[in-house]
C-alpha atoms as a PDB file:
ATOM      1  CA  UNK A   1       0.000   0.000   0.000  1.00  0.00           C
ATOM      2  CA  UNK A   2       1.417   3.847  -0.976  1.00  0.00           C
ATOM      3  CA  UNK A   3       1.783   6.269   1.258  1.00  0.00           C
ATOM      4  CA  UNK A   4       0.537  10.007  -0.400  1.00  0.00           C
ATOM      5  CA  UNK A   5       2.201  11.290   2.498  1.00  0.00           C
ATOM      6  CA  UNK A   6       6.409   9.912   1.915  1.00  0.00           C
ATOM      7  CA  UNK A   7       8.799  11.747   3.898  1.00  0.00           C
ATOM      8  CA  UNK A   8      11.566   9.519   2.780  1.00  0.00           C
ATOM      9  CA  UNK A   9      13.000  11.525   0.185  1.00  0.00           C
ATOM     10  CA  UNK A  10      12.848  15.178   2.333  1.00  0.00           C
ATOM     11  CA  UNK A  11      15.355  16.022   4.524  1.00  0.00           C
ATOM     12  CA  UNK A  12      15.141  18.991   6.880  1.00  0.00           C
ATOM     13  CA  UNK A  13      18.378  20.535   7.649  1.00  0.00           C
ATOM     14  CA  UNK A  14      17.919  23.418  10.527  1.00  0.00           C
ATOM     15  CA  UNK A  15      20.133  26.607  10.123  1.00  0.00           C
ATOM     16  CA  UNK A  16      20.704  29.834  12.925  1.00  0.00           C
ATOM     17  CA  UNK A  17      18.906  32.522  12.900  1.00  0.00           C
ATOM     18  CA  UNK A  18      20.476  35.253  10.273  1.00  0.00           C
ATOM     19  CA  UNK A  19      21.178  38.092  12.650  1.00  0.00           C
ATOM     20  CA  UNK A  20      22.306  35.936  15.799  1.00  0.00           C
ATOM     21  CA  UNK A  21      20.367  35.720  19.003  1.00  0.00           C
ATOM     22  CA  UNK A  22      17.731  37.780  20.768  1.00  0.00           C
ATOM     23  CA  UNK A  23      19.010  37.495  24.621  1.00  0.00           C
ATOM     24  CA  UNK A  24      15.829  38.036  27.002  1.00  0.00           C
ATOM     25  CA  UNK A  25      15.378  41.287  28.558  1.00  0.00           C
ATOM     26  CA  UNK A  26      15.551  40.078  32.406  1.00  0.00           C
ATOM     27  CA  UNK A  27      15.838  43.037  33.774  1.00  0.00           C
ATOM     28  CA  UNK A  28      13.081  44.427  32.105  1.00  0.00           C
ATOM     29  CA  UNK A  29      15.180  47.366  30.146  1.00  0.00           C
ATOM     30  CA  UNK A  30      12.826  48.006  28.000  1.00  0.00           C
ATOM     31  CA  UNK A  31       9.570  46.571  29.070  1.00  0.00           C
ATOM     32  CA  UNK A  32       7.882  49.966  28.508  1.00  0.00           C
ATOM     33  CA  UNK A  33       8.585  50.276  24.978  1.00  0.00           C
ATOM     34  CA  UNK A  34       7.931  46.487  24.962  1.00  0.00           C
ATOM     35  CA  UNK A  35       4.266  47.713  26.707  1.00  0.00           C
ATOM     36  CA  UNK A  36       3.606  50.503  24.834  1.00  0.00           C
ATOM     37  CA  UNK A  37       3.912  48.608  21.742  1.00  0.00           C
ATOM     38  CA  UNK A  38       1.662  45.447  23.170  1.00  0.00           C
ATOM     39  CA  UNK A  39      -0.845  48.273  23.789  1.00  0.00           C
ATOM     40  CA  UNK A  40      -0.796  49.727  20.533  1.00  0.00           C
ATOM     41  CA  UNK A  41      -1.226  46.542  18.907  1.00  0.00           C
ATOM     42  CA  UNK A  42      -4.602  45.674  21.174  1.00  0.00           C
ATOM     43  CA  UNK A  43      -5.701  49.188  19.992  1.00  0.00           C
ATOM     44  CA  UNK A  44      -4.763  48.627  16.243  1.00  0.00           C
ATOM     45  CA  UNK A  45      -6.684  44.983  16.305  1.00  0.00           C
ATOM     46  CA  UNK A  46      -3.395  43.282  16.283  1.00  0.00           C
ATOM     47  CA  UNK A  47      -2.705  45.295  12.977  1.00  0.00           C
ATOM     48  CA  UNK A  48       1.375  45.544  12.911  1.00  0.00           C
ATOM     49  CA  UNK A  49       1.776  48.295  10.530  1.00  0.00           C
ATOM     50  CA  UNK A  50       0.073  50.455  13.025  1.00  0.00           C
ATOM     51  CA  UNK A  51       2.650  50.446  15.713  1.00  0.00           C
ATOM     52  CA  UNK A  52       5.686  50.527  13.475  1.00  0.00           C
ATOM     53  CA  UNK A  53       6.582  53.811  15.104  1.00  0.00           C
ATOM     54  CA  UNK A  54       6.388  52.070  18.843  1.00  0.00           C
ATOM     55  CA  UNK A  55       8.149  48.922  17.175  1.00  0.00           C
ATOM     56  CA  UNK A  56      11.254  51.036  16.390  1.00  0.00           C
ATOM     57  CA  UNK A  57      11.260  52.607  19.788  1.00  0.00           C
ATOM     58  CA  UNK A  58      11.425  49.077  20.920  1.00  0.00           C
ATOM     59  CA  UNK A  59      14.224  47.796  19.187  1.00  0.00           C
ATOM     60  CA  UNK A  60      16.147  51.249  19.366  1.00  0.00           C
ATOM     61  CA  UNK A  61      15.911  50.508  23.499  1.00  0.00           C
ATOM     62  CA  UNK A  62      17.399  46.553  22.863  1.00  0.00           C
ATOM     63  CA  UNK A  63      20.437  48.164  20.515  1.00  0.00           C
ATOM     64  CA  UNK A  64      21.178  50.919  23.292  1.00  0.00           C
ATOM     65  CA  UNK A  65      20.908  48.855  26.625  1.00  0.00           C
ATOM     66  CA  UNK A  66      23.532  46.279  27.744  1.00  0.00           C
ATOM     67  CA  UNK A  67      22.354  43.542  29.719  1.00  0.00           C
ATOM     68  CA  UNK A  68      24.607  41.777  32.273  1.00  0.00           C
ATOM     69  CA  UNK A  69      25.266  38.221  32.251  1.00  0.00           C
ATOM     70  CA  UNK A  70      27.364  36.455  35.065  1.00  0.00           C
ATOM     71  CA  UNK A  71      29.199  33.099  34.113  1.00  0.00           C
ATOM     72  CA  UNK A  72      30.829  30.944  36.245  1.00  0.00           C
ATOM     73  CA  UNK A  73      34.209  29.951  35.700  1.00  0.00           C
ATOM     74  CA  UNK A  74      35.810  27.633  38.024  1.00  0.00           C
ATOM     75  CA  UNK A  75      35.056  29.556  41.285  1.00  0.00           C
ATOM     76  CA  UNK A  76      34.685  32.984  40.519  1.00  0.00           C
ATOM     77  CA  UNK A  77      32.164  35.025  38.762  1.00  0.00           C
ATOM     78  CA  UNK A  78      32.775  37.630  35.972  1.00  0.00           C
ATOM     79  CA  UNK A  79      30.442  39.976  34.608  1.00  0.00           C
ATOM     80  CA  UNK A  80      30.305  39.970  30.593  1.00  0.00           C
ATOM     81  CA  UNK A  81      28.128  42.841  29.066  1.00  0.00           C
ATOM     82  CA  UNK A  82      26.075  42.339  25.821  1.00  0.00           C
ATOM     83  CA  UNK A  83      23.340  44.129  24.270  1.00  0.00           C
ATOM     84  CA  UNK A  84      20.136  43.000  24.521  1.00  0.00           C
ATOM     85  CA  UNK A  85      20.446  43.397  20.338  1.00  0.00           C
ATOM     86  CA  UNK A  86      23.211  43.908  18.044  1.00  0.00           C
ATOM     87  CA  UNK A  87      23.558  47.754  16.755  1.00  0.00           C
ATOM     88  CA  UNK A  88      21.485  47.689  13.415  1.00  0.00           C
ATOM     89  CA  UNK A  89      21.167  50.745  10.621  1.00  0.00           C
ATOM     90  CA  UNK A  90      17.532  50.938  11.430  1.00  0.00           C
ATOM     91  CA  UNK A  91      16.890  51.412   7.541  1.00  0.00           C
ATOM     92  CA  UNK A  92      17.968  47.663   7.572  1.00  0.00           C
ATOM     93  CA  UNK A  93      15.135  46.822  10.028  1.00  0.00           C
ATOM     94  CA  UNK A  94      12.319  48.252   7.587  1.00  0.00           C
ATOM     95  CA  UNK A  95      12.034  51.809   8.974  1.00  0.00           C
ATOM     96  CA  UNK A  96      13.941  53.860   6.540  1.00  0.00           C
ATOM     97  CA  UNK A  97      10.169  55.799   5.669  1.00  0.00           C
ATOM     98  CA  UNK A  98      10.092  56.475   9.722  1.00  0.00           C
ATOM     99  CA  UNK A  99      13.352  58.185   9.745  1.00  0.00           C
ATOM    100  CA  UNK A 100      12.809  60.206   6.480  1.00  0.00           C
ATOM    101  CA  UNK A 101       9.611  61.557   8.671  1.00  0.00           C
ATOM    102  CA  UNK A 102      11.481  62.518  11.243  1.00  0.00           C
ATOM    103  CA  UNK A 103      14.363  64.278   9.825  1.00  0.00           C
ATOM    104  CA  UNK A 104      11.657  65.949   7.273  1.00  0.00           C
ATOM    105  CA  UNK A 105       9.664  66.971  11.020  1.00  0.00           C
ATOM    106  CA  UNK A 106      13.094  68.625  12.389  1.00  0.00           C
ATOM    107  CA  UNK A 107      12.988  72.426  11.407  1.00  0.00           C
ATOM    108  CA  UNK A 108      16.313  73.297   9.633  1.00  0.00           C
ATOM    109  CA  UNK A 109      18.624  75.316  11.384  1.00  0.00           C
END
């Protein structure tokens, strides 16, 4: 008897994540962008493109906090900082219209 459904031939091969990991915010950093985004989705009806503007505020808090992770080595504790997200051009994150709004809202000087 056949099988329609032959995953014989398929093989799934798992890769990383492009840009790296996301570390948890334990500290809670930024968990009022994090909330003021959450909230603006429930307003929106879950619609994303709504809250793009509190979405970049978000990230913008991971890429300029540090977090601070202790490891143990042997008996003694160091401290290593990391960010709670690598620096990123935000134009590279899908805001480049957001930015060309503000700099357009800035009177020149």
């Amino acid at each position: 008897m056949s099988t329609a459904m032959n995953f014989s031939n398929k093989s799934f091969t798992p890769r990383p994540p492009d840009k790296g990991a996301f570390p948890l915010d334990h500290f809670g950093e930024c968990s009022a962008f994090k909330e003021r985004f959450m909230e603006c989705l429930r307003r929106s009806g879950y619609e994303s493109a709504a809250c793009r503007q509190s979405a970049m505020a978000y990230l913008e808090c991971r890429m300029d906090r540090r977090a601070v992770f202790s490891k143990m080595f042997l008996l003694f504790s160091s401290f290593l900082l990391r960010q709670l997200m690598a620096n990123e051009p935000l134009e590279k994150l899908g805001f480049k219209d957001l930015i060309n709004e503000k700099s357009e809202e800035k009177p020149e000087k």
